[in-house]
Protein backbone atom coordinates (compact mmCIF):
# COMPACT_ATOMS: atom_id res chain seq x y z
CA UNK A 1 -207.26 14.64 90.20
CA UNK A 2 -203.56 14.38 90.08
CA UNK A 3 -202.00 13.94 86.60
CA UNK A 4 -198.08 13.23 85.63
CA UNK A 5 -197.01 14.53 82.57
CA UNK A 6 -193.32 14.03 81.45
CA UNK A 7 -191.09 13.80 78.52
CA UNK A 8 -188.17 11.38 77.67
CA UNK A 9 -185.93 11.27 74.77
CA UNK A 10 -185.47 7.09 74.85
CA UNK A 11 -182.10 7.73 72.86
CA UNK A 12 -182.00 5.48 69.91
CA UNK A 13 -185.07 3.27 70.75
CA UNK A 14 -184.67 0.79 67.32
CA UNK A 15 -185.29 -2.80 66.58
CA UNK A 16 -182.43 -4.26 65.38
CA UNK A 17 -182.31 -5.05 61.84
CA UNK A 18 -183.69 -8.31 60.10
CA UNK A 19 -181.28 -11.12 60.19
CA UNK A 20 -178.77 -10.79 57.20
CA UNK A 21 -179.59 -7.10 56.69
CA UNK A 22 -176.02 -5.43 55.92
CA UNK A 23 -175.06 -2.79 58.07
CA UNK A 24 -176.49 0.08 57.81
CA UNK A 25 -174.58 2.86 60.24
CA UNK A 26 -176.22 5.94 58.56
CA UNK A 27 -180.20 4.07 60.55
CA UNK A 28 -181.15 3.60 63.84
CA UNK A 29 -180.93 -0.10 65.04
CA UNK A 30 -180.22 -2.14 68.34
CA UNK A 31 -177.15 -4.23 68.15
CA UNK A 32 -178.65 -7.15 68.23
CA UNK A 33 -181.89 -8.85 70.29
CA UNK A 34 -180.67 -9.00 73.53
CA UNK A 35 -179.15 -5.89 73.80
CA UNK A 36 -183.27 -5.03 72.26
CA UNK A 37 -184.82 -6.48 74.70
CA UNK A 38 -182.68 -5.07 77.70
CA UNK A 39 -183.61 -1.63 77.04
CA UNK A 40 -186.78 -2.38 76.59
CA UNK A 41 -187.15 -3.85 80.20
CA UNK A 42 -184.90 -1.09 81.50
CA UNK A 43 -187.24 1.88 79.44
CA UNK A 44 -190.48 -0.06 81.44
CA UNK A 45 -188.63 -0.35 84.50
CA UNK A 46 -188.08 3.36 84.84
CA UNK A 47 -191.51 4.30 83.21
CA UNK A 48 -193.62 2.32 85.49
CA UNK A 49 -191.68 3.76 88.38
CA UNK A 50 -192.12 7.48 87.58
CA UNK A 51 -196.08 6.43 86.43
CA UNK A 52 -197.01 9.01 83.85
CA UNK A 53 -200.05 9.74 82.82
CA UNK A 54 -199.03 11.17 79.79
CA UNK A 55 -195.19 10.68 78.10
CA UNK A 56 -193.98 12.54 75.07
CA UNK A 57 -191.10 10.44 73.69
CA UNK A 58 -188.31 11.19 71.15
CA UNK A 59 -185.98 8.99 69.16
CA UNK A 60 -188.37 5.69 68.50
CA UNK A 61 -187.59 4.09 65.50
CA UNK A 62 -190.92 2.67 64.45
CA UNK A 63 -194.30 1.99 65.87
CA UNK A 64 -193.39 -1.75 66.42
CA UNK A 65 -191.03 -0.94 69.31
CA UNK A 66 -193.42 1.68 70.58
CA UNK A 67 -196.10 -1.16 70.63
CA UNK A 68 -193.01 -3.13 72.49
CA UNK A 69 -192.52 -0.78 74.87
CA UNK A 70 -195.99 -0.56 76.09
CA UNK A 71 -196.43 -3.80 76.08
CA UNK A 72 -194.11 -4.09 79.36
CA UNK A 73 -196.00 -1.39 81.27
CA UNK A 74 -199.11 -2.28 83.55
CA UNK A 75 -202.48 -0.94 82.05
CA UNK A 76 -204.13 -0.05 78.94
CA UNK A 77 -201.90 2.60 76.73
CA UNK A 78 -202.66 4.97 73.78
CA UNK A 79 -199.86 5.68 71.27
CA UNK A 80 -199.45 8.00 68.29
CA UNK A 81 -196.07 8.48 66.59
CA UNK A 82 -194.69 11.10 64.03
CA UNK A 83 -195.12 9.91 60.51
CA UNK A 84 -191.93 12.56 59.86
CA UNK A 85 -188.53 10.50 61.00
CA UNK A 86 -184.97 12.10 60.64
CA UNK A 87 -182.72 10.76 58.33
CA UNK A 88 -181.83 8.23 60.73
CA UNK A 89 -185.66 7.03 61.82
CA UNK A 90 -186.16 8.37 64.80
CA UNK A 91 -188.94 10.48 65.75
CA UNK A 92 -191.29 11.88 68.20
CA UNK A 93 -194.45 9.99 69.98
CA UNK A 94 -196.74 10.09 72.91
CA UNK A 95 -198.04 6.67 74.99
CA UNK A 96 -200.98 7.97 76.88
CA UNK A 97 -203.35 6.16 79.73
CA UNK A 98 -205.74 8.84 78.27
CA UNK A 99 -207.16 8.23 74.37
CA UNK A 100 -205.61 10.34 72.25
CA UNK A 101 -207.84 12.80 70.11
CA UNK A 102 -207.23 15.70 67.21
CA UNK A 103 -203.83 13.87 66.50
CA UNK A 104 -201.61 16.76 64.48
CA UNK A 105 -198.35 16.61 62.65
CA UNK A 106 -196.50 19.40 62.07
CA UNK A 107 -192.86 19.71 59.96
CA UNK A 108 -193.10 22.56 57.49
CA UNK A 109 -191.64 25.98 58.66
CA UNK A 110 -194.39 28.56 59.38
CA UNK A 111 -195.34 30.95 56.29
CA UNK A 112 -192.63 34.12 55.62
CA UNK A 113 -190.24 31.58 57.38
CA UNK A 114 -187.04 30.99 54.14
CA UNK A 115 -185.66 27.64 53.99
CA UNK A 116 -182.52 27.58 56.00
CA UNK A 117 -179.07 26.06 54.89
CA UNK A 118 -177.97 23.02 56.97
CA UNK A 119 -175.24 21.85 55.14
CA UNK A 120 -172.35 22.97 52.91
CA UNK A 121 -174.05 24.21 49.50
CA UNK A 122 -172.01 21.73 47.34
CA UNK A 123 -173.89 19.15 49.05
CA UNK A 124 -177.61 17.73 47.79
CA UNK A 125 -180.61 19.26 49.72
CA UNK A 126 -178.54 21.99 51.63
CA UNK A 127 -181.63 23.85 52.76
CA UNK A 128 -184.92 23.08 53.85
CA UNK A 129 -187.80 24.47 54.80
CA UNK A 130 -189.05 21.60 57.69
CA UNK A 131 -188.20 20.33 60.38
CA UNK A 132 -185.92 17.28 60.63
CA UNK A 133 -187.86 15.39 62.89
CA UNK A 134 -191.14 16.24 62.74
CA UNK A 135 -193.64 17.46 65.49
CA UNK A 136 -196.77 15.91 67.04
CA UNK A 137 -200.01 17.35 68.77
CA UNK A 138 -202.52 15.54 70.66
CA UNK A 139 -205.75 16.21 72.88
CA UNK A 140 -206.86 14.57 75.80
CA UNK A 141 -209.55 14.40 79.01
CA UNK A 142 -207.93 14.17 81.86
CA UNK A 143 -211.58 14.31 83.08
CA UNK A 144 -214.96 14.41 80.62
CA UNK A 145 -215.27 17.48 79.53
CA UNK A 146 -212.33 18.82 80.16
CA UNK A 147 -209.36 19.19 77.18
CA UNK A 148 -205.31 18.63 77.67
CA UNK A 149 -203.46 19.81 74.63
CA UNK A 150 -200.04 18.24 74.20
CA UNK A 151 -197.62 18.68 71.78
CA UNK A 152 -194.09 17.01 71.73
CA UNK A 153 -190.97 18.21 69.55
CA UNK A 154 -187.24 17.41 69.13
CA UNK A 155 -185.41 19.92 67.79
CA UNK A 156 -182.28 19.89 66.01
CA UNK A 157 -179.18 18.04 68.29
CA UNK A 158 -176.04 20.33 69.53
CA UNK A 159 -174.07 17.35 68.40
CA UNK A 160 -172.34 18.19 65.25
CA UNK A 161 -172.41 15.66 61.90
CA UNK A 162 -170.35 16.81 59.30
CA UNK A 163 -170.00 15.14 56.11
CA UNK A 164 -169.40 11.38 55.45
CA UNK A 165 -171.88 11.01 58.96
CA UNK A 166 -168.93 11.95 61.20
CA UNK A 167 -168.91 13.29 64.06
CA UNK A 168 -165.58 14.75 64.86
CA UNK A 169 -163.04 17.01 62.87
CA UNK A 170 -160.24 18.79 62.42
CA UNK A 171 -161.26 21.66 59.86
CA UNK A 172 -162.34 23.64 62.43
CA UNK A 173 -163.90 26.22 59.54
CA UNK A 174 -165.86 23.50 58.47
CA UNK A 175 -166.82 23.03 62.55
CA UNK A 176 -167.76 26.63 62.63
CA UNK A 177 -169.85 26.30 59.63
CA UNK A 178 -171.52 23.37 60.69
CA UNK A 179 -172.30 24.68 64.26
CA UNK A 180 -174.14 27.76 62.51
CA UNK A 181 -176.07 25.35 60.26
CA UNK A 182 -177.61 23.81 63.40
CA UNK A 183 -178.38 26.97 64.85
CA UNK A 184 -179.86 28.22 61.92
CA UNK A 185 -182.79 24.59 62.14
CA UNK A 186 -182.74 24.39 66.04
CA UNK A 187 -183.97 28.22 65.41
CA UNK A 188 -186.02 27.68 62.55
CA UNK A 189 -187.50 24.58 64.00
CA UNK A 190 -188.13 26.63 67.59
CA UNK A 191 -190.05 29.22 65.49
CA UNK A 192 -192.23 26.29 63.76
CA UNK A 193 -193.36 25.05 66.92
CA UNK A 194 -193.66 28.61 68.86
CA UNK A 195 -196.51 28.81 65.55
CA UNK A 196 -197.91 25.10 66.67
CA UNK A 197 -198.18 26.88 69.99
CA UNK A 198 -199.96 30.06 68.96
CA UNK A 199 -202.51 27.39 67.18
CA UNK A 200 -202.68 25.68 70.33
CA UNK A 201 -203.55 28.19 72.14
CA UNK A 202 -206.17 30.70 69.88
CA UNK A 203 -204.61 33.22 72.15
CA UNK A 204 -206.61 32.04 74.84
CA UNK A 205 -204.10 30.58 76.95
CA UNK A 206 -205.38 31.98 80.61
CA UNK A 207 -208.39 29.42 79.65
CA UNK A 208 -206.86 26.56 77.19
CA UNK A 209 -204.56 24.08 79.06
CA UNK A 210 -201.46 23.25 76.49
CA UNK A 211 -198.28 22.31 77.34
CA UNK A 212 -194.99 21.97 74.74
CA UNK A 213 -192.52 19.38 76.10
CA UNK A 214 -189.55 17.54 74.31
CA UNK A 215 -185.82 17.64 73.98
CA UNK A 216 -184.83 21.30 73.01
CA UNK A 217 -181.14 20.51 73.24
CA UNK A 218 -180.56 23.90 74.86
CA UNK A 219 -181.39 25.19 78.17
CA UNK A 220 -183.93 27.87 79.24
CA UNK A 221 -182.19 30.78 78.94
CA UNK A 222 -181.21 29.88 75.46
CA UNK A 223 -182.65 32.12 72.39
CA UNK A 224 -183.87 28.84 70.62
CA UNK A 225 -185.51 27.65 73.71
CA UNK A 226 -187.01 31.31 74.56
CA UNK A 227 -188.16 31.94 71.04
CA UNK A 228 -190.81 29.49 72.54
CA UNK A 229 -192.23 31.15 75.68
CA UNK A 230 -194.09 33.91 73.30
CA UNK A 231 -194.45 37.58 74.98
CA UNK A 232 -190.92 38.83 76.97
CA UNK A 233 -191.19 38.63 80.80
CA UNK A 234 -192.95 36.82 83.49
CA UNK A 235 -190.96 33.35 83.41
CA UNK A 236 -190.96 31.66 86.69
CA UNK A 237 -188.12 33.37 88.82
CA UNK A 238 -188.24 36.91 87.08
CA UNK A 239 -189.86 39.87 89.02
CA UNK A 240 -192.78 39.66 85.97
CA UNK A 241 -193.69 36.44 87.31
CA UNK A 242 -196.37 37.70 89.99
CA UNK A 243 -197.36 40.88 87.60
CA UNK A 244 -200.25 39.23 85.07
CA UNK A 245 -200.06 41.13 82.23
CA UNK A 246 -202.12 41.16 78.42
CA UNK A 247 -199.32 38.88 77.30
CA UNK A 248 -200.30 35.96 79.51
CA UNK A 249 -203.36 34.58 76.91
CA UNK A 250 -200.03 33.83 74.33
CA UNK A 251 -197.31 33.20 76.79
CA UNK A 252 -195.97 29.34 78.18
CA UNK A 253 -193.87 28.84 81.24
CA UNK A 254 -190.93 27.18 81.34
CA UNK A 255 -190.46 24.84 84.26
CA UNK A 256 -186.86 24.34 83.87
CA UNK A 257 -186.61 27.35 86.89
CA UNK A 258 -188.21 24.95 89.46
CA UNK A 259 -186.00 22.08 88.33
CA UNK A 260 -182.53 23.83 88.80
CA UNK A 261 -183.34 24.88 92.22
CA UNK A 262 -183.59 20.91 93.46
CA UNK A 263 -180.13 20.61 91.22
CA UNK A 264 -182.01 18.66 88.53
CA UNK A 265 -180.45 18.24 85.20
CA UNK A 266 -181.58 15.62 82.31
CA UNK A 267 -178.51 14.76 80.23
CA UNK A 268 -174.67 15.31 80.89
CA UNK A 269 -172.80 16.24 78.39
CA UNK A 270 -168.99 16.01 77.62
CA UNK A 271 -169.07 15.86 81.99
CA UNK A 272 -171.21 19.08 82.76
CA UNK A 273 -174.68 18.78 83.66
CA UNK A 274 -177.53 20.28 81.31
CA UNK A 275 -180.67 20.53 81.58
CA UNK A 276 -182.27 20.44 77.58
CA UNK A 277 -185.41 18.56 77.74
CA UNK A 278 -188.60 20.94 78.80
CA UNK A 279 -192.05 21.12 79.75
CA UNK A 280 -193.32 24.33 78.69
CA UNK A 281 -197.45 25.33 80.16
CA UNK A 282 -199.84 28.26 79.37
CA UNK A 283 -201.39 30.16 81.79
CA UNK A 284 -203.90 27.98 82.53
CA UNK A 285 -201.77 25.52 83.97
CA UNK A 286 -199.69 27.52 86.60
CA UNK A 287 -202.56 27.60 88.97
CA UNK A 288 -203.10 23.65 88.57
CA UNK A 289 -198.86 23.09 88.87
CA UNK A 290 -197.91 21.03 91.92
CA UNK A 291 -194.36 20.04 91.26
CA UNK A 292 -191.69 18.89 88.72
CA UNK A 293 -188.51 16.51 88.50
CA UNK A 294 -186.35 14.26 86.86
CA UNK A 295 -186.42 10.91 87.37
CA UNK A 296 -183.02 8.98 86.95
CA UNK A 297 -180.10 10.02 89.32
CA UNK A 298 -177.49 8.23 87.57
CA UNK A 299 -176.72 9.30 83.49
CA UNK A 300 -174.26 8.17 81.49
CA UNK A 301 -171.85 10.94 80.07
CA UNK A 302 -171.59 11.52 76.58
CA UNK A 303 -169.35 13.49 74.32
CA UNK A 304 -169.08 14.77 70.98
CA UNK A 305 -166.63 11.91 69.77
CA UNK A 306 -168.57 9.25 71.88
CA UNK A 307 -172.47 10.44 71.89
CA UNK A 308 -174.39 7.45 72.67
CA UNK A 309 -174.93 6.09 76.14
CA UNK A 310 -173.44 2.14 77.13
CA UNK A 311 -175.90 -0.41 76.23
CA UNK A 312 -176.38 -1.41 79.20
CA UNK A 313 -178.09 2.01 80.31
CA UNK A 314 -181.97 2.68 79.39
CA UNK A 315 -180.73 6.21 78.11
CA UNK A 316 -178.68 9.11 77.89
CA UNK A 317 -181.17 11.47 78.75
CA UNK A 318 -183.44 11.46 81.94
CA UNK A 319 -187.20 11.81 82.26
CA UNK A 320 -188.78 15.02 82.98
CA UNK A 321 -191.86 15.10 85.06
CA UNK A 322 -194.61 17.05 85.90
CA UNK A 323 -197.39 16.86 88.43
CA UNK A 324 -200.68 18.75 87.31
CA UNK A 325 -203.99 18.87 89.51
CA UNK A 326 -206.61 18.24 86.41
């Protein structure tokens, strides 16, 4: 049986805010109803088009616009959503044609991991020992009998917020020192989940299916991103690829590889196309790949000083999609 598995950061997916609420630009809310319920239409338009089976999500600002969402799409739908929000209240979900079983959160840094600083030390809560949007694991059947662990992440943005929720400036020390302090949690965070992963897989991943997916905010080749992938070698278009080795039961394939050579990309940023979200597979799952894309052609850009995407436009990042024979 042919499955589709995909990610999609939904960029900002909120309600708007209860009439007479004052505004609040430090949350996550729609500018008003209609501008609501347009990207809701547009998020089902695109969703029911690319047909997933599964769909990690990031950036949904409460269960009530998850339940929204699938509401538009044709079929019956499973959800489960990330009781850990940022600051801002987005987090991470999954809507699933499957039911959704063993449903884990994850948000604490693994143990020997310090707290890391994320902001200057004059400043309340400068380190911390979590994640900032917190991670989510879930198993499915694809077929009776036979298990699909997913787990979804969102790790810390390459966009910069400095103090007073800004996101520009002109102290470029305080830019430096800022850049480092998301490093230092996109690392961390990468590490956190690289331990969800060794869970995940009881170092049995020629056997277990799991697959990591989310937005990464970095590409493939990236130390955050590679932290993930487990044992050195092997990725898909490095001479290890065809050589099985002993590190194959703990590694996961990256099939970012397979999306660059069709030209694929999921966000662009300040005009240059990147490719940031990922679906990551064990072992297990390279035999059973069949293919992988994204699914919009058109993205907004954004910047640093502008890093939203128009209203009008479902999101600012594109779908990634997988097909899987399960």
């Amino acid at each position: 049986m042919s499955a589709i598995i995909g990610t999609w950061n939904l960029e900002n997916f909120c309600r708007p805010l209860p009439a007479g609420s004052p505004p609040n630009p430090n949350k996550c809310a729609a500018k008003d109803q209609a501008t609501y319920d347009a990207k809701v239409e547009a998020l089902a338009g695109v969703i029911t088009e690319i047909a997933p089976d599964l769909l990690g999500v990031q950036e949904v600002g409460s269960q009530e616009a998850l339940d929204d969402l699938v509401a538009k799409l044709p079929g019956t739908w499973h959800t489960a959503l990330s009781d850990h929000p940022d600051p801002r209240g987005i987090r991470v979900g999954v809507i699933s044609r499957w039911p959704l079983t063993n449903i884990q959160q994850r948000t604490a840094f693994p143990a020997h991991l310090k707290a890391v600083q994320v902001e200057d030390e004059n400043i309340p809560n400068s380190e911390t020992g979590e994640m900032g949007r917190g991670a989510l694991a879930v198993t499915v059947e694809p077929t009776p009998g036979h298990t699909l662990v997913v787990a979804v992440c969102h790790l810390k943005s390459k966009l910069l917020t400095f103090p007073g929720n800004q996101h520009a400036t002109h102290d470029e020390g305080l830019r430096a020192r800022y850049a480092a302090y998301a490093l230092f949690r996109r690392g961390a965070e990468a590490v956190t989940m690289r331990d969800l992963a060794d869970q995940l897989l009881q170092g049995d991943g020629t056997n277990r299916d799991v697959i990591v997916l989310g937005d990464l905010n970095d590409g493939w080749q990236a130390a955050t991103t590679q932290i993930l992938y487990g044992p050195p070698g092997s990725q898909m278009g490095t001479g290890g690829f065809e050589h099985p080795d002993q590190g194959d039961a703990k590694r996961l394939w990256n099939l970012a590889p397979k999306i660059l050579e069709q030209g694929g990309f999921s966000r662009i940023f300040e005009g240059q196309h990147e490719l940031i979200d990922h679906i990551l597979i064990s072992h297990a799952l390279l035999a059973k790949f069949q293919e992988v894309s994204t699914g919009l052609d058109k993205l907004p850009t954004v910047t640093e000083a502008h890093p939203a995407a128009p209203h009008d436009k479902p999101s600012d990042h594109s779908p990634v999609v997988a097909k899987f024979n399960l």
